[in-house]
Every structure is written in structure tokens, then in C-alpha cells.
Protein backbone atom coordinates (compact mmCIF):
# COMPACT_ATOMS: atom_id res chain seq x y z
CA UNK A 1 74.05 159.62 111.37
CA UNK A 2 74.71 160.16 107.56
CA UNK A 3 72.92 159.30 104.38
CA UNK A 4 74.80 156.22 103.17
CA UNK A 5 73.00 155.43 99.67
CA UNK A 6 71.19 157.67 97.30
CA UNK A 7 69.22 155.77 94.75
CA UNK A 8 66.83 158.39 92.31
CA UNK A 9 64.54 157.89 89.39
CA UNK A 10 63.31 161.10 87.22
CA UNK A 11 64.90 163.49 89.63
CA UNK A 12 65.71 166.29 87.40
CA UNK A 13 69.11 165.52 85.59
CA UNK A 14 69.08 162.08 86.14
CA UNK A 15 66.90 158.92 84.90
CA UNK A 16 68.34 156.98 87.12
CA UNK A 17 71.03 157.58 90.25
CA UNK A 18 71.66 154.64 92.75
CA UNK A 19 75.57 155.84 94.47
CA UNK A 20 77.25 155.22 97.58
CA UNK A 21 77.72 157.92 100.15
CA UNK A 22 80.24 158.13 102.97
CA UNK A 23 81.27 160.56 105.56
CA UNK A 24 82.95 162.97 103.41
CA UNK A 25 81.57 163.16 99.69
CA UNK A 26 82.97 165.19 96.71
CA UNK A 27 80.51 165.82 94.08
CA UNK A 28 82.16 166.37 90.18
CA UNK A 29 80.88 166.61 86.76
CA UNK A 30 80.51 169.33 83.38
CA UNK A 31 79.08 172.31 83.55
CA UNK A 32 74.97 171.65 83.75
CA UNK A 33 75.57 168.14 84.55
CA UNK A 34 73.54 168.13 87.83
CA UNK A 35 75.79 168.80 90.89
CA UNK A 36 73.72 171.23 91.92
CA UNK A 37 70.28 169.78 91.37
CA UNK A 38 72.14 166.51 92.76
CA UNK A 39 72.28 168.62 96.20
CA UNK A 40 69.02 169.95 96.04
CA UNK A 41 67.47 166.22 97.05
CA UNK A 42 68.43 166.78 99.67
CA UNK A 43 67.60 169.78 100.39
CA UNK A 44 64.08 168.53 98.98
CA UNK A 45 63.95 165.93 101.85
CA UNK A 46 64.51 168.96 104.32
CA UNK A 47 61.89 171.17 102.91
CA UNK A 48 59.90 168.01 103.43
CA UNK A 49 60.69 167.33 106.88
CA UNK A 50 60.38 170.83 108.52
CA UNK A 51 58.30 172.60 110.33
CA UNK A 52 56.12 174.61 108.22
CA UNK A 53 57.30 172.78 104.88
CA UNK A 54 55.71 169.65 103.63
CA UNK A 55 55.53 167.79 100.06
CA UNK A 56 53.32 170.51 98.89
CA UNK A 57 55.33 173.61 99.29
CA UNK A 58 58.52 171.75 98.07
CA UNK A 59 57.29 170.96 95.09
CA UNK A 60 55.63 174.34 94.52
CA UNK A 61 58.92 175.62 95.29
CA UNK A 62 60.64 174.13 92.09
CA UNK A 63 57.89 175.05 90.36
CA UNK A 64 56.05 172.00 90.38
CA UNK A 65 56.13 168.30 89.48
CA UNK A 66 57.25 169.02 85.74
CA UNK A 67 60.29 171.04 86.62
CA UNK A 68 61.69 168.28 89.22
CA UNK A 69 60.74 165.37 86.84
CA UNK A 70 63.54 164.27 84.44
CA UNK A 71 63.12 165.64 80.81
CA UNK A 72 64.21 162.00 80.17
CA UNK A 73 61.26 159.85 81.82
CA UNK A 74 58.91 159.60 79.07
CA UNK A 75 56.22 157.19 80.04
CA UNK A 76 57.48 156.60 83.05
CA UNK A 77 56.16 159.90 85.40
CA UNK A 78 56.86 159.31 88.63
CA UNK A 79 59.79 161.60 90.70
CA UNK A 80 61.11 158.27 93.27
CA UNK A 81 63.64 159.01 95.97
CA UNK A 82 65.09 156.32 98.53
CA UNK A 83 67.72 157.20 101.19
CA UNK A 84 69.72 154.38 103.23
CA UNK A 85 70.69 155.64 106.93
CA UNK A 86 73.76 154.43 108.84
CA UNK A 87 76.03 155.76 111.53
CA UNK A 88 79.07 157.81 111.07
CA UNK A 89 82.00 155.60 109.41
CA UNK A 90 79.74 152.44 109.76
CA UNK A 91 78.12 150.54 106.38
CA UNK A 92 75.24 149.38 108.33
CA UNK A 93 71.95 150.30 107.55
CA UNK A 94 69.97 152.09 110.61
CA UNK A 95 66.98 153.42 108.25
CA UNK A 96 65.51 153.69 104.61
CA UNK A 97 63.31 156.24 103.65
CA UNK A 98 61.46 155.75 100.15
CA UNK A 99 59.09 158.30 98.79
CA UNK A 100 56.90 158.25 94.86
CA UNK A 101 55.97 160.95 93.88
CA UNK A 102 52.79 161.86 90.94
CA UNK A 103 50.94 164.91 89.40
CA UNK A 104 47.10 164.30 89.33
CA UNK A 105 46.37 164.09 86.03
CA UNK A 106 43.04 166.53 86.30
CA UNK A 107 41.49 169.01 88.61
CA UNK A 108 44.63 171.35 90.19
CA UNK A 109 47.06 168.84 89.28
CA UNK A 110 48.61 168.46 92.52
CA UNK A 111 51.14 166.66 93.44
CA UNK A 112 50.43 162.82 95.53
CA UNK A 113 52.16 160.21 97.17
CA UNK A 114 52.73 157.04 94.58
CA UNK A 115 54.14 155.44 97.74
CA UNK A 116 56.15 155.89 101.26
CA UNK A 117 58.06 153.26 103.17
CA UNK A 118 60.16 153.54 105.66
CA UNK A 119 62.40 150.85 107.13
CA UNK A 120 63.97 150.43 110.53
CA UNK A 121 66.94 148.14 109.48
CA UNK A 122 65.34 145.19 107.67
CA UNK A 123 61.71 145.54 108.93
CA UNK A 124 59.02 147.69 106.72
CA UNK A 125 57.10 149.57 109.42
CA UNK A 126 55.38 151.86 107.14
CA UNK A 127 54.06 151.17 103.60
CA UNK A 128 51.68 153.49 102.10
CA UNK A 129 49.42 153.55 100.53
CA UNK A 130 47.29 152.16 103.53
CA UNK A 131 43.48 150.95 104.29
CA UNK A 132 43.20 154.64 105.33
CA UNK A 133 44.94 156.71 102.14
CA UNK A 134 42.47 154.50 100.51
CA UNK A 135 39.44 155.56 102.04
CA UNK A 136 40.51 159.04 101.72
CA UNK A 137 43.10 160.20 98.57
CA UNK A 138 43.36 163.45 99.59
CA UNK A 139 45.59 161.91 102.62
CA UNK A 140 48.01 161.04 99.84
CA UNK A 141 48.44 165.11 99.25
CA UNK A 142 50.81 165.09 102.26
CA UNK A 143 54.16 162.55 103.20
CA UNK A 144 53.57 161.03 106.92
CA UNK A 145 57.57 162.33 107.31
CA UNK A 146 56.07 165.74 107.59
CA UNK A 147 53.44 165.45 109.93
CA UNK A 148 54.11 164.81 114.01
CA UNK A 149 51.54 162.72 114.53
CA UNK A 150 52.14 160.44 112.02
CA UNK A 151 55.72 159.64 112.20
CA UNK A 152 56.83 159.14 116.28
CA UNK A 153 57.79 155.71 115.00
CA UNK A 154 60.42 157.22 112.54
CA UNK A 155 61.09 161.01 113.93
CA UNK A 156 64.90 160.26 114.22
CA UNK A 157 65.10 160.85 110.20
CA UNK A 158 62.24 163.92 110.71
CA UNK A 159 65.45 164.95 112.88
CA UNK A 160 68.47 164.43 110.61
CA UNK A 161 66.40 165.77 107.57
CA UNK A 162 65.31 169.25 108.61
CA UNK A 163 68.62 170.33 110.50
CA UNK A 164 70.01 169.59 106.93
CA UNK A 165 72.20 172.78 106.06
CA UNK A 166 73.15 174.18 102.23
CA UNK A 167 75.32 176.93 101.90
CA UNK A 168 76.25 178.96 98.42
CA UNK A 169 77.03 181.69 100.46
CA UNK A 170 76.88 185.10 97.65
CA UNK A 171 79.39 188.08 99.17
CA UNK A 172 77.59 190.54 98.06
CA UNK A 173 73.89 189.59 99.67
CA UNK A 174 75.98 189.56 102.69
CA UNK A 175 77.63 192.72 101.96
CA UNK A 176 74.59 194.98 101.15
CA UNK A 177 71.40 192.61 102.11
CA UNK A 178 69.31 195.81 102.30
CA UNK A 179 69.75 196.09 98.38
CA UNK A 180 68.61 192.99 97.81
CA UNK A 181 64.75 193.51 98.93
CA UNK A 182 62.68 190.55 97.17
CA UNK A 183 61.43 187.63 99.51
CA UNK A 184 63.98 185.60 101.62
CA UNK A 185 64.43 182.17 100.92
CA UNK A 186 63.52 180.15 103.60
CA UNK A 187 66.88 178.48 104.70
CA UNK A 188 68.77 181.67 103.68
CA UNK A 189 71.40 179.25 101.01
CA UNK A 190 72.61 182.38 99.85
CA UNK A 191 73.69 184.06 103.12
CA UNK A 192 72.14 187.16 103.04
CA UNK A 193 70.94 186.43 106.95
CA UNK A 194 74.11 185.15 107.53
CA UNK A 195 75.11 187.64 110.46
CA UNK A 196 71.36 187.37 111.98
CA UNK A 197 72.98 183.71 112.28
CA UNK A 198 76.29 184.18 113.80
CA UNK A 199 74.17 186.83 116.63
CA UNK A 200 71.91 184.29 117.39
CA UNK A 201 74.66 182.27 118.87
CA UNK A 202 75.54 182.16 122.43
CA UNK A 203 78.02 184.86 123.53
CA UNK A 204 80.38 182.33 124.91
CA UNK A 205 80.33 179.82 121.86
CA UNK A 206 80.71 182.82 119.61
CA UNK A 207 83.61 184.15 121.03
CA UNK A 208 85.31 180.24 120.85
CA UNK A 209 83.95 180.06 116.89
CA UNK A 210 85.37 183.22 115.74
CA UNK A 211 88.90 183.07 117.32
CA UNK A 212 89.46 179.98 115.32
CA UNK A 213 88.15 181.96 112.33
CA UNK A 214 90.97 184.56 113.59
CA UNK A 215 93.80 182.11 113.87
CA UNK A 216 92.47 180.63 110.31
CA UNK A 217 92.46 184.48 108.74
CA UNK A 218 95.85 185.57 110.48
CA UNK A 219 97.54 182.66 108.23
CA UNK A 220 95.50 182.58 105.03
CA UNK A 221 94.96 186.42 104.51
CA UNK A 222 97.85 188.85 103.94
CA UNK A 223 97.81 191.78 106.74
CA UNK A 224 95.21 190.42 108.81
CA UNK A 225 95.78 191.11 112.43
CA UNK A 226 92.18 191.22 114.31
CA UNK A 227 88.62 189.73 113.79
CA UNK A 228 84.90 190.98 116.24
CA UNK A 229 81.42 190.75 116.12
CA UNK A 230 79.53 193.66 117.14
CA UNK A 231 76.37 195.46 116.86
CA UNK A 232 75.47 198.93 115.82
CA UNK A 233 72.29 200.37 116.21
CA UNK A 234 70.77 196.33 116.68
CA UNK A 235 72.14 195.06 113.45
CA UNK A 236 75.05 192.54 113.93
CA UNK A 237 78.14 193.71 112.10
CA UNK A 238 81.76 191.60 111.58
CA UNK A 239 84.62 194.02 111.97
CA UNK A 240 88.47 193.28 111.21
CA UNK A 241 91.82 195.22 111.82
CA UNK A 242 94.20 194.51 109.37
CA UNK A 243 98.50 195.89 109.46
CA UNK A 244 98.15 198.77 106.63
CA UNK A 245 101.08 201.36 106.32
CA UNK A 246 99.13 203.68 108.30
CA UNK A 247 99.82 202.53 112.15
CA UNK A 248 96.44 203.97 113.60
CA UNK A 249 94.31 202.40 110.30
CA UNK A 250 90.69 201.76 111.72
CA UNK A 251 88.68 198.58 111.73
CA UNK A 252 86.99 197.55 108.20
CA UNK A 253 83.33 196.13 108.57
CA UNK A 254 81.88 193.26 106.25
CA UNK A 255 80.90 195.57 103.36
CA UNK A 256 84.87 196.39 102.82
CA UNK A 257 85.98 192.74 103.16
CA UNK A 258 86.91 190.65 99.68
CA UNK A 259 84.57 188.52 98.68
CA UNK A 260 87.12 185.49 98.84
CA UNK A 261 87.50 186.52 102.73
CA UNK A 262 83.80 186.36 103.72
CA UNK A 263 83.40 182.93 101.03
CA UNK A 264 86.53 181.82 103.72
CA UNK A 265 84.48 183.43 106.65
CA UNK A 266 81.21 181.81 105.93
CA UNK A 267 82.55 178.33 104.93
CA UNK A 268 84.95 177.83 108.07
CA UNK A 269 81.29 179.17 110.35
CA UNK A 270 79.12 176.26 108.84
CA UNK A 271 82.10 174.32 109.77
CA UNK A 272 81.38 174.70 113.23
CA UNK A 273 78.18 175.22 113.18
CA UNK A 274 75.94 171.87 114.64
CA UNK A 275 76.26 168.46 113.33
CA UNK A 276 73.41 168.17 110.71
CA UNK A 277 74.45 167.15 107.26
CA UNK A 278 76.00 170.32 105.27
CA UNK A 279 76.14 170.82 101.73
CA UNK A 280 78.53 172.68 100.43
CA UNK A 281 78.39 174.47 96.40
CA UNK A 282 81.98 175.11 94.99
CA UNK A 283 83.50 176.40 98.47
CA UNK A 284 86.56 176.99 96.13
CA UNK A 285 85.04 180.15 94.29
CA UNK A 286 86.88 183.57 95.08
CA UNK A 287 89.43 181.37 97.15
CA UNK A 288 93.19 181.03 96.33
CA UNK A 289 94.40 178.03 95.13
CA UNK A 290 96.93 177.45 98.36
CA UNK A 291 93.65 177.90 100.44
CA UNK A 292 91.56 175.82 98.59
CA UNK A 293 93.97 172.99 98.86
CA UNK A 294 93.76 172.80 102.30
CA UNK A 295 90.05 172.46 102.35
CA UNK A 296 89.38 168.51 102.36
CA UNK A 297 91.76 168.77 105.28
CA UNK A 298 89.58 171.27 107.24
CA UNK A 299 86.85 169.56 106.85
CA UNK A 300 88.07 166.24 108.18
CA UNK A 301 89.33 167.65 111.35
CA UNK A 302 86.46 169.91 111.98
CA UNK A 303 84.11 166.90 111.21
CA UNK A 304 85.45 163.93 112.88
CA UNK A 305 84.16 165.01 116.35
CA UNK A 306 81.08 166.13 115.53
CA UNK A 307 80.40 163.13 113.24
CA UNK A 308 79.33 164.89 110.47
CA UNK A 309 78.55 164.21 106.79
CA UNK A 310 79.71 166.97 104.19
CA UNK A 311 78.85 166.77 100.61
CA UNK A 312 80.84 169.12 98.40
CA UNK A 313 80.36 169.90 94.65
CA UNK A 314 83.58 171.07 92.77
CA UNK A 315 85.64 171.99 89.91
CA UNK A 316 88.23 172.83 91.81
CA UNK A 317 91.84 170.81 90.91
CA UNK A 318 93.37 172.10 93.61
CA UNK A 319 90.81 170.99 95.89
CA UNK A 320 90.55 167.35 94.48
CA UNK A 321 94.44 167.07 94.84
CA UNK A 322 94.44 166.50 98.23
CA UNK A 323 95.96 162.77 98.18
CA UNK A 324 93.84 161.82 101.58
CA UNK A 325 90.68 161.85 99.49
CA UNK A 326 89.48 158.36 98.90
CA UNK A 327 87.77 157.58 95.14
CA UNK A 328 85.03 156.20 97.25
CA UNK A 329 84.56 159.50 98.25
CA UNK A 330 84.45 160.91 94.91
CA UNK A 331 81.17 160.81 92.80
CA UNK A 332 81.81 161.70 88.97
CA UNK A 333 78.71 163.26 86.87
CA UNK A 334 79.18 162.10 83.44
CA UNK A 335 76.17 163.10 80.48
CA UNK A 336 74.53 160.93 78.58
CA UNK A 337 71.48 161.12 76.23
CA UNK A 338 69.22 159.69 78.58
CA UNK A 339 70.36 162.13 81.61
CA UNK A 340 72.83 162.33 83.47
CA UNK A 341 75.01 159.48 84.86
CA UNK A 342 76.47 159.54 88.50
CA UNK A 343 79.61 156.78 89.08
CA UNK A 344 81.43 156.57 92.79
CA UNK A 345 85.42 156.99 90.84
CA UNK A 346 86.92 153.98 92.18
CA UNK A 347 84.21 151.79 90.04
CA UNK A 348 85.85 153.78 86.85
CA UNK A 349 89.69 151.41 85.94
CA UNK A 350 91.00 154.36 83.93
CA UNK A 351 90.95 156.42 86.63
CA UNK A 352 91.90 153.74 89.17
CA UNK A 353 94.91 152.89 87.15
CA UNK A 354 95.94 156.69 86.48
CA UNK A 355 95.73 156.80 90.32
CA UNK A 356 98.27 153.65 91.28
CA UNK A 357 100.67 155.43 88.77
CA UNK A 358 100.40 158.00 90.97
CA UNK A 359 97.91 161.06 90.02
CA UNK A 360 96.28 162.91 92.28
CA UNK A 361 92.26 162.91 92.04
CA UNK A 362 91.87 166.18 90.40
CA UNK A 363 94.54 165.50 87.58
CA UNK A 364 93.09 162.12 87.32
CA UNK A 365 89.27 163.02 87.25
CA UNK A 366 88.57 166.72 86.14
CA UNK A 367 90.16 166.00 82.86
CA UNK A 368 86.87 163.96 82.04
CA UNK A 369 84.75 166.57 83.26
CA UNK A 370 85.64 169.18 80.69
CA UNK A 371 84.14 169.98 76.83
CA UNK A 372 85.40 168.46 74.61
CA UNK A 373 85.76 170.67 72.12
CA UNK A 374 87.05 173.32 74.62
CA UNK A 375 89.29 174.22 72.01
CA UNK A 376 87.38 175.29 69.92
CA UNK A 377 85.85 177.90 72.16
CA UNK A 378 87.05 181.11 70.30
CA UNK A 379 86.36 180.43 67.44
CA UNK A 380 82.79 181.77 68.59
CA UNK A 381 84.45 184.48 68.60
């Protein structure tokens, strides 16, 4: 299943967002545009949806109503997110999700349901506020997507929505996590747990997972001969052998690797790793441009058989040159005074024509993404 519509109002950058979504989508836009705050819906939706989340703690996780609502909605306050649901590669519409969300406007200012529907195809089989939210408000404090007793009608989004997976994955917190000692984030976006992951996995699947990783390495990095998981003393450790002058050269553990290795590590893991939506931020940084070119590719043959959606935000030309990537696939951020503005890039004619002439995405589309008085730049200085 995949999320096949995203339609917003006062979510953070943007006023207003209604965009098409398909099996493979490649976020794009400035610097502070929204890509990443575009992403974080859904991860919003997740935080939602799982066990021991709930509307509550993801709104007091972004700091409350007033930092999720767009700077732009004036006097209109509400935070409104729908989803559309539909099968892998199909345009027909399995589910919609629709939830309003308010700040009480006295007393602890909490956040309430507005509203929450939910359709299964064409028929509305839950529409709240109900005869019972309005006997008792404080029912309205919680979505009925969160709570198992409320939503056995609906559970297959529950399902999709908190397997959801993000990954920003930070070298360093994976290098040295015992540096890093404030509180964990829940879902770990950052990858400091990122090896307490890869142990939790069955030997056998392991094993299958990281020889691909090995074939992957042995072509993209220079000198790389061997790739292990072990554990020392309990704590799970990744280990590598790689052709140095020095015939006898010993193994190098994570905390020696390059940062673009474990970025390459990490990325082709949550590759393999289930079939839940996964959200990927800039999988190009640290990367080579030769390796980043081949990553659309990747991730169309690793998600075809799993039926998978993968949203990727980018800046990367190299990445958006890949000629198999559709401009349906493509969803351009473009500022505005009233918020951002999010366009799929085959409804844009400039770049559709630039494209039949025979650009590639990237050269076609980044250009419209950057300053515009980028020129001007040191001067500042």
C-alpha cells in the first residue's frame, strides 16, 4: 500500500499542499523551503499511529500547535491533514484518512480534534465529531487512529502508518553514540541505534542483507575486500577488511569507516529492511557523485518486490539525472509569500518542454531551486 495524495492546510511551510504521490517520489526545492518539514507529516501520522504515541505527544514533540501551524494561516488556525491510500502502482483509492487539528483557546491549551474521517473507498465510516465526543470534549484530546479499540474498522492504515521509517542517518552518532548522551529520539532518525538494529535481525537474514551490502561496497569503495557483523563484549560492532599495502592489515570497525561509507551502509540497510513506507533526507550527502547516480536505480530494484513507497528529498543533480525518473515522480518546492508552494514537475511546461529537448531532470529542475542572487554571495564577504 502507498500514500497516493497528500493534501495539507497550515502544516508548517505550507498554506496549502494538495500533490500526487506515486511509488517512487523525489522531493526538491531551496534551501528552507520545506522538504524536510514536508517529510515530517508523515512522520507525524506515525507518531500518531504507534504504540505509545498519540496526537498528544506528537504535537508536544514539535513543540506544540504554534510551531506545526503555518506562520501564514492568519485567521484561519486549524493544522488539516488528509491522506488518499491505494495499492502499489494502482491510482485507485483503498482509504482516506482526514484529521483537524485546534489549540484550546484557554485552560492548558491543548491540542483537539476539529474533525476525523476516515473513508473505505467511497463510503465515510467514521466522522467525528460524534453524539459521544459531544457528550464528552475531552474525547476530542485523542485521534480514534491511535487507540485499539476504536479503530478495528480501519487498523490496516494504524498498520501502514506506524511501520513508517525516516532515516537522516548522522556518521558520527553512529560512530561514537556513547558521546552523544542526551535522550534518544524515539524512532532513532539519526542512527545512533543503528547497529542495535542490524543485531536485532535474524542471523540468517543478516548474513543474506550484508553480503549484498559487500558486493555493493566491493564496487563502489576503492580497496574494499571484506564486510562482518560481530559483537564484542555484547555491543554489536560492523567490521571491514580492506587491500592496504600492508598484506596482513587488520580489520577496521565502524568508528574508522568514512562517513560517505556508513551514509552508503545505512541507506542500502533501510533498503532491505521491511516494506513500510521509507523516507529518505538527502541520501546523496558524503556520497560521490558516480554513486549517487546510481541511486534512483537501487531503489527501484530493491523496491519493486517488496512493493514499497520511497520518498526522497534532494539537491542532488546527479541524483535527479537519472533519465528513468518520471516528472510525475518529481515534486518541486517553490516559495511564495504566503508559504511554500509544492507542484508535481510535469504540471510545470517550462520544464516539460526543456525535458522533450532532451534535459535530464536535475539540469532541467534544480536550476529553479537555487538563489537567485547566488552571485552575489561574496560580496558578504
Amino acid at each position: 500500500m502507498i500514500i497516493s495524495r497528500l493534501i495539507l492546510k497550515n502544516w508548517k511551510n505550507f498554506k496549502e499542499l494538495n500533490v500526487p504521490l506515486r511509488d517512487r517520489a523525489f522531493i526538491v526545492g531551496p534551501n528552507a523551503s520545506g522538504k524536510s518539514n514536508l517529510l515530517d507529516v508523515f512522520r507525524f501520522l506515525r507518531d500518531i499511529a504507534k504504540p505509545g504515541g498519540g496526537l498528544q505527544k506528537a504535537v508536544t514533540d514539535r513543540g506544540g500547535i504554534t510551531k506545526i501551524r503555518c506562520l501564514a494561516a492568519r485567521n484561519f488556525p486549524d493544522v488539516e491533514i488528509e491522506i488518499h491510500m491505494s495499492e502499489f502502482s494502482s491510482e485507485e483509492i483503498i482509504w482516506k484518512y482526514a484529521v483537524g487539528i485546534k489549540q484550546e483557546t484557554r485552560g492548558y491549551r491543548l491540542p483537539y480534534l476539529t474533525y476525523e474521517k476516515v473513508w473505505k473507498g467511497n463510503k465515510l465510516i467514521l466522522n467525528r465529531p460524534d453524539k459521544d465526543d459531544k457528550n464528552d470534549e475531552e474525547r476530542l484530546s485523542q485521534t480514534h487512529l491511535e487507540q485499539i479499540n476504536a479503530n478495528k474498522e480501519f487498523r490496516d492504515i494504524n498498520k501502514f502508518l506506524e511501520s513508517t521509517i525516516y532515516l537522516h542517518l548522522v556518521p558520527q552518532l553512529l560512530k561514537y553514540p556513547q558521546s552523544f548522551t542526551g535522550p534518544d529520539l524515539s524512532d532513532d532518525p539519526f542512527g545512533k541505534g543503528f547497529l542495535e538494529r542490524v543485531s536485532k535481525v535474524n542471523d540468517r537474514t543478516r548474513k543474506a542483507w550484508l553480503k549484498k551490502i559487500e558486493l555493493a561496497l566491493k564496487i563502489a569503495v576503492p580497496q574494499f575486500k571484506e564486510f562482518y557483523y560481530t559483537e564484542e563484549n555484547g555491543h554489536p560492532h560492523l567490521e571491514a577488511v580492506y587491500e592496504h599495502w600492508r598484506p596482513k592489515a587488520g580489520k577496521q570497525q565502524e568508528d574508522q569507516f568514512s562517513d560517505g561509507t556508513l551514509r552508503l551502509i545505512g541507506l542500502l540497510w533501510s533498503l532491505q529492511e521491511g516494506d513500510s513506507l521509507l523516507l529518505l533526507e538527502e541520501p546523496e550527502l558524503s556520497l560521490n557523485g558516480a554513486i549517487v547516480a546510481k541511486i534512483p536505480s537501487i531503489i527501484y530494484k530493491l523496491q519493486k518486490p517488496k512493493k514499497r513507497q520511497i520518498i526522497v528529498t534532494s539537491h542532488s543533480t546527479d541524483l535527479l539525472n537519472d533519465k528513468g525518473i518520471s516528472l510525475d515522480e518529481i515534486i518541486l518546492l517553490e516559495l511564495s509569500p504566503e508559504g511554500t508552494i509544492a507542484k508535481t514537475a510535469s504540471s510545470i511546461p517550462e520544464i516539460k518542454a526543456m525535458m522533450d529537448g532532451g534535459m535530464t531532470p536535475g539540469f532541467a529542475i534544480l536550476p529553479r531551486t537555487k538563489p537567485k542572487n547566488i552571485n552575489q554571495l561574496t560580496i558578504a564577504f
